[in-house]
N, C-alpha and C. Protein backbone atom coordinates (compact mmCIF):
# COMPACT_ATOMS: atom_id res chain seq x y z
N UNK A 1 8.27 22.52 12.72
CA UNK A 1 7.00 22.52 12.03
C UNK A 1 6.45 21.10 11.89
N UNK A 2 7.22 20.01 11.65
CA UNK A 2 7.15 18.82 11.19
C UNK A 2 6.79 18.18 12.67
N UNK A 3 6.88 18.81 14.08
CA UNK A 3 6.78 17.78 15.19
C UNK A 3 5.25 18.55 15.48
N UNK A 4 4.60 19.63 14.68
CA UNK A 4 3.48 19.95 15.20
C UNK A 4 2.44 18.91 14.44
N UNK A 5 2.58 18.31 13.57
CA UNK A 5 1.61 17.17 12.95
C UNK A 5 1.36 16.27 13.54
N UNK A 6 2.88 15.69 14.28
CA UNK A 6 1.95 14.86 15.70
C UNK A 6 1.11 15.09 16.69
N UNK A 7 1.47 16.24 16.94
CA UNK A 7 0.41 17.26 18.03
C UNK A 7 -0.85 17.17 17.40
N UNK A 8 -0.60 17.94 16.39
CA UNK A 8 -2.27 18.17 16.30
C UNK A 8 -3.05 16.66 15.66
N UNK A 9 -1.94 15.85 15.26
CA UNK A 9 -3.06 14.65 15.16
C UNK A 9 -3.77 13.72 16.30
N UNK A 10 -3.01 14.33 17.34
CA UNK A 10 -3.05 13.63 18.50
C UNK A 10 -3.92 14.57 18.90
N UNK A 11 -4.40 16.02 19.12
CA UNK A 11 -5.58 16.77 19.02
C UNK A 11 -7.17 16.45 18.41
N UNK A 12 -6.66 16.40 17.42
CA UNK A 12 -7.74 16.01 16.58
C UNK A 12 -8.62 14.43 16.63
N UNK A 13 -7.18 13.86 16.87
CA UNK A 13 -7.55 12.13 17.48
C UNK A 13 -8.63 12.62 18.90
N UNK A 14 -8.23 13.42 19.49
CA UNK A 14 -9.35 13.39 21.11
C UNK A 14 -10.36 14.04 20.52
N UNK A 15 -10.67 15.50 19.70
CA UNK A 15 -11.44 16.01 19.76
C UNK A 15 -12.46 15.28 19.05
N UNK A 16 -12.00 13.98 17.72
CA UNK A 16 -12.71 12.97 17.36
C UNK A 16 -13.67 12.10 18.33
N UNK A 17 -12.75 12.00 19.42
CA UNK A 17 -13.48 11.16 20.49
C UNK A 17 -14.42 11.77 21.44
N UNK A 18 -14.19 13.50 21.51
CA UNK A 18 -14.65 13.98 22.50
C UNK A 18 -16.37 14.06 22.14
N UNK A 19 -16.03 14.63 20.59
CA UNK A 19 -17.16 15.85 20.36
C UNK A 19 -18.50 14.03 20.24
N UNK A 20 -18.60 12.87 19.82
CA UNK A 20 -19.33 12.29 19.89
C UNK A 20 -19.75 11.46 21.72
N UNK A 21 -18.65 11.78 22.38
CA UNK A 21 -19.26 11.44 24.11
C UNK A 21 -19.89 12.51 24.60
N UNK A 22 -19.43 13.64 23.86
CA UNK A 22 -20.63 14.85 24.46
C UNK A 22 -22.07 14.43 23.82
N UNK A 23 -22.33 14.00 22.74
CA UNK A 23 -23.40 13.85 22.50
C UNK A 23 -24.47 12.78 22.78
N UNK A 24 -23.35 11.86 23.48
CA UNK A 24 -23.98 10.84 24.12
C UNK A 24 -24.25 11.10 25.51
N UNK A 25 -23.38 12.06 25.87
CA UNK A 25 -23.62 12.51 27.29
C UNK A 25 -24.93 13.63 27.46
N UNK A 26 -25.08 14.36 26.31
CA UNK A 26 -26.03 15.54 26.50
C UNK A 26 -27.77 14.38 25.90
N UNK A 27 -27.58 12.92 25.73
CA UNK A 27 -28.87 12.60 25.14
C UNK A 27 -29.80 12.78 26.35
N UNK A 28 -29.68 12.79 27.90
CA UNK A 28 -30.42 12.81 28.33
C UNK A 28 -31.08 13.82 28.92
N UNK A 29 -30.31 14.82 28.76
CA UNK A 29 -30.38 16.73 28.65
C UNK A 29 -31.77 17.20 27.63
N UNK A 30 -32.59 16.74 26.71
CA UNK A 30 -32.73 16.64 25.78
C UNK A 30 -32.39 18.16 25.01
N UNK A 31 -30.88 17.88 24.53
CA UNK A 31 -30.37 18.85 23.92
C UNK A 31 -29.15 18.31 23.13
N UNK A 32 -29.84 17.96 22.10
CA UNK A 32 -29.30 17.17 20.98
C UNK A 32 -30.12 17.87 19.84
N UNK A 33 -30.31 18.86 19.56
CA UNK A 33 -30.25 19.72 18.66
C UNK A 33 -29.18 19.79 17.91
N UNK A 34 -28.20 19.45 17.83
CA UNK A 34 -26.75 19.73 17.15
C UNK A 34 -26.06 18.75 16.88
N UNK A 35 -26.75 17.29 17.36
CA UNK A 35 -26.43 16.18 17.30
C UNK A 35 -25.07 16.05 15.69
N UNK A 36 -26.00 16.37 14.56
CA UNK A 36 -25.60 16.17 13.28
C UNK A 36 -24.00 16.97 13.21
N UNK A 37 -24.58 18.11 14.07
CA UNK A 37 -22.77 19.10 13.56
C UNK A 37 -21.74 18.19 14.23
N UNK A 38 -22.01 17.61 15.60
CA UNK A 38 -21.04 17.33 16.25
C UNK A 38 -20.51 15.76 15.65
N UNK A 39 -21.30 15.27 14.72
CA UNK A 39 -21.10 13.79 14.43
C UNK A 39 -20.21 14.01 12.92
N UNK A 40 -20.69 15.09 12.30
CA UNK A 40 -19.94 15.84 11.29
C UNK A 40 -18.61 16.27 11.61
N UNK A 41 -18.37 16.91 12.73
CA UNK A 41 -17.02 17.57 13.20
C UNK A 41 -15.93 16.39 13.97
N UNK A 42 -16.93 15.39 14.57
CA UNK A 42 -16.05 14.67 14.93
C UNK A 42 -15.27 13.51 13.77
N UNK A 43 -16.00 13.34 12.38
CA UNK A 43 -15.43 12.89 11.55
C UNK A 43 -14.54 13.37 10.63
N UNK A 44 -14.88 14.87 10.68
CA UNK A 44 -13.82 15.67 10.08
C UNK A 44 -13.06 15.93 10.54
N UNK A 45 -12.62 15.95 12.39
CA UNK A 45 -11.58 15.79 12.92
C UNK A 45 -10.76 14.32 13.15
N UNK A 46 -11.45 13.26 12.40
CA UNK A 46 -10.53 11.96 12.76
C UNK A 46 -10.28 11.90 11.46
N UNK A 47 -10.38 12.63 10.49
CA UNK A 47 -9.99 12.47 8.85
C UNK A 47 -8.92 13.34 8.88
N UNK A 48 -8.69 14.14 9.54
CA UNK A 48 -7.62 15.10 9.48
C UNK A 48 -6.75 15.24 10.22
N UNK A 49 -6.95 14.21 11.58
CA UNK A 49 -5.54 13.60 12.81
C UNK A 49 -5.04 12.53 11.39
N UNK A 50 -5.97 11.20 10.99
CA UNK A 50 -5.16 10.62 9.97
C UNK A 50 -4.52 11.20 9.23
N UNK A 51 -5.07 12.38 8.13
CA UNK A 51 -4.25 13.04 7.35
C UNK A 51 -2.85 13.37 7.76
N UNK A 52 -2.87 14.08 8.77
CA UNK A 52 -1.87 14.23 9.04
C UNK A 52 -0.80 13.78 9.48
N UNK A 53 -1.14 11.90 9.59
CA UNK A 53 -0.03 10.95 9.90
C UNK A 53 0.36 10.73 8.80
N UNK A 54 -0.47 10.76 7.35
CA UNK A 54 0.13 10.65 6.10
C UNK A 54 1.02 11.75 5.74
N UNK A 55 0.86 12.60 5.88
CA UNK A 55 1.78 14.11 5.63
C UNK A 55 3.11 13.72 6.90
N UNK A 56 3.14 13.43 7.79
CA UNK A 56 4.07 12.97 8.74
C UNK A 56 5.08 12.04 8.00
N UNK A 57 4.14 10.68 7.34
CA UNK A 57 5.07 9.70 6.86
C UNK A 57 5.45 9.90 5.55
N UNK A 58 4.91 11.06 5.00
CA UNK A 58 5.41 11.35 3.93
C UNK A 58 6.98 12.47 3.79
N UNK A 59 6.57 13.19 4.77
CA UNK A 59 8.05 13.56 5.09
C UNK A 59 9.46 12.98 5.46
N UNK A 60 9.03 12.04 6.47
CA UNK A 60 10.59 10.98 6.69
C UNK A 60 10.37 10.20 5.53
N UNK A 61 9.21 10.01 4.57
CA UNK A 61 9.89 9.21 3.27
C UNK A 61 11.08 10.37 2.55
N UNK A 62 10.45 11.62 2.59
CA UNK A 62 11.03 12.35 2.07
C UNK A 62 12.79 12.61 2.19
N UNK A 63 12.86 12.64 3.53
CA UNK A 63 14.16 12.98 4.11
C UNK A 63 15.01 11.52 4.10
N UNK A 64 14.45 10.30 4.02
CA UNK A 64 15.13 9.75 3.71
C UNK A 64 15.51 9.05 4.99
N UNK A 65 14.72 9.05 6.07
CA UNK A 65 15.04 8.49 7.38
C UNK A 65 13.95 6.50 7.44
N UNK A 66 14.70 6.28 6.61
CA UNK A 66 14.23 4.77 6.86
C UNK A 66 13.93 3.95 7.94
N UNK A 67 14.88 3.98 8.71
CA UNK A 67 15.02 3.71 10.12
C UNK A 67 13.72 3.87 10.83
N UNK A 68 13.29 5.30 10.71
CA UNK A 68 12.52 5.78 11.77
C UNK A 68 11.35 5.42 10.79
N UNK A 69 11.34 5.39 9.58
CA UNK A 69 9.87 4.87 9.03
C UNK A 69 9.65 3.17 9.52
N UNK A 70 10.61 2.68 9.29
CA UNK A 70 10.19 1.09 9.56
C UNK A 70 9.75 1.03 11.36
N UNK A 71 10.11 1.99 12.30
CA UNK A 71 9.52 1.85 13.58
C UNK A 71 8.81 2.61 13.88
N UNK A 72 7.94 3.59 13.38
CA UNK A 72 6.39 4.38 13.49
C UNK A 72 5.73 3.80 12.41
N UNK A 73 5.63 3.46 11.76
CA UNK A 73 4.78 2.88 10.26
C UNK A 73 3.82 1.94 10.82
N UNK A 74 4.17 1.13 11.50
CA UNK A 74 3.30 0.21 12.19
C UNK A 74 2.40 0.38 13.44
N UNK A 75 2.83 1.19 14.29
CA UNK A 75 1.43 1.63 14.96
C UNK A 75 1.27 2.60 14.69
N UNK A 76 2.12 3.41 13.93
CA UNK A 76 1.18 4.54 13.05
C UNK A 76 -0.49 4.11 12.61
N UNK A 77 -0.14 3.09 11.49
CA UNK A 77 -0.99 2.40 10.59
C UNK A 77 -2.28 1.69 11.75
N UNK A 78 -1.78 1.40 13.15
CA UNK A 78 -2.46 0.46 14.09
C UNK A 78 -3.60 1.49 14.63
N UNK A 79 -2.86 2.60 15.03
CA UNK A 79 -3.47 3.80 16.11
C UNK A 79 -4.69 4.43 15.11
N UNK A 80 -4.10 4.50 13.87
CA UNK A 80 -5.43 5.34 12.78
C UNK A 80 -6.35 4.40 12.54
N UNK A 81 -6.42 3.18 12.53
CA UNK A 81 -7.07 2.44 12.65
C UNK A 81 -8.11 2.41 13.41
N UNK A 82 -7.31 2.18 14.73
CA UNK A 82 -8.00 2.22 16.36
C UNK A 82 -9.15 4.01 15.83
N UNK A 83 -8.34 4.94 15.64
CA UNK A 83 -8.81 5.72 15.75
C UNK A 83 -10.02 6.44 14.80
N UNK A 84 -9.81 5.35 13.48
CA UNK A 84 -11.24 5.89 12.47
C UNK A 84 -12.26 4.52 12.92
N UNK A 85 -12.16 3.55 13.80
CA UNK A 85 -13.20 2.44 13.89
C UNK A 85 -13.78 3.24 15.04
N UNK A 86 -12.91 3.61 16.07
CA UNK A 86 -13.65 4.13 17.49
C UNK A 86 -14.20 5.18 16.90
N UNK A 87 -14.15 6.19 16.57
CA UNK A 87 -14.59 7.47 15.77
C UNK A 87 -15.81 6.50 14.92
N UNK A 88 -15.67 6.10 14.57
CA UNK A 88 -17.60 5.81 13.91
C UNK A 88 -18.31 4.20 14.87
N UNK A 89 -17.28 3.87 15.64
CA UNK A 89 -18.75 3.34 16.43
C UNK A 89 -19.23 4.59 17.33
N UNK A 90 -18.40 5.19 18.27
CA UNK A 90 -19.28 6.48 18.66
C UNK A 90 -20.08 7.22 18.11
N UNK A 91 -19.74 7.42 17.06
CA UNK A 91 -20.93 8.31 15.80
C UNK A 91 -22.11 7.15 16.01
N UNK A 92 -21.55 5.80 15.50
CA UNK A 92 -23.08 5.24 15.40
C UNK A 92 -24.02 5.54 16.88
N UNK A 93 -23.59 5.77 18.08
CA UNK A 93 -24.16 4.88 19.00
C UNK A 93 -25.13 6.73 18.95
N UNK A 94 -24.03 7.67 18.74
CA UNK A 94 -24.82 8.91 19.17
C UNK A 94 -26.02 8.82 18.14
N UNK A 95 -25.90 8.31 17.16
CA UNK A 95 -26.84 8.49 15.87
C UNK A 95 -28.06 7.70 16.32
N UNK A 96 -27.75 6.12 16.71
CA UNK A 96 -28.69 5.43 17.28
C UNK A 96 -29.78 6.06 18.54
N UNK A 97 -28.98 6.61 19.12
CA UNK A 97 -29.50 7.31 20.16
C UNK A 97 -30.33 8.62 19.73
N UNK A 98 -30.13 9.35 18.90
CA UNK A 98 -30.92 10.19 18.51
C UNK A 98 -32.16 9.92 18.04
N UNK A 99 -32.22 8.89 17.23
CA UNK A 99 -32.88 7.79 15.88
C UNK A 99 -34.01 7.15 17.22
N UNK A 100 -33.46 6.87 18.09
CA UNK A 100 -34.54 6.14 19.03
C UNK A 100 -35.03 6.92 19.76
N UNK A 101 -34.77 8.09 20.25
CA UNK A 101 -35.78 8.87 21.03
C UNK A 101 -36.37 9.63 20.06
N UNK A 102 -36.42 9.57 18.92
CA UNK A 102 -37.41 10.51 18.18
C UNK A 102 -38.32 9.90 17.57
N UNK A 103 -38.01 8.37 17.99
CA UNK A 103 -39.40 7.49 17.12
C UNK A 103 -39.76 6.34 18.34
């Protein structure tokens, strides 16, 4: 149960990345109607790949595996990083992009 939190944070980490390149990809489609859900979903999916590295490191605190906390803790902490900054410059650029073809 405990090795599916990496999975799906590692899910949720792409679908963070995906759902805002579709919307940068569909700006010239003009079909960005949905712009908002997908900039919404992709933040609620990079809030909830993080979450779930906290629920991850909260378990080997739990169990008591020190070891293995002192060598994931750190690009744990690196990758969520990477992964809530990239997750909102993409949001910005899709947002920008919306923001400028409508004015």
């Amino acid at each position: 149960m405990i090795s599916f939190l990496m999975l799906g944070s590692l899910i949720f980490g792409l679908i963070a990345w995906i759902l805002p390149s579709v919307n940068i990809g569909r700006y010239k489609m003009n079909c960005n109607k949905n712009w908002a859900i997908y900039s919404i979903l992709s933040i609620s999916a990079c809030a909830i790949a993080i979450g779930f590295q906290v629920i991850y490191n909260n378990h080997i605190v739990q169990i008591g595996d020190w070891s293995g906390l002192m060598d994931t803790s750190g690009t744990s902490t690196l990758l969520s990083i990477v992964l809530l900054i990239s997750t909102l410059v993409l949001n910005g650029i899709s947002l920008s992009m919306y923001y400028t073809k409508n004015n």
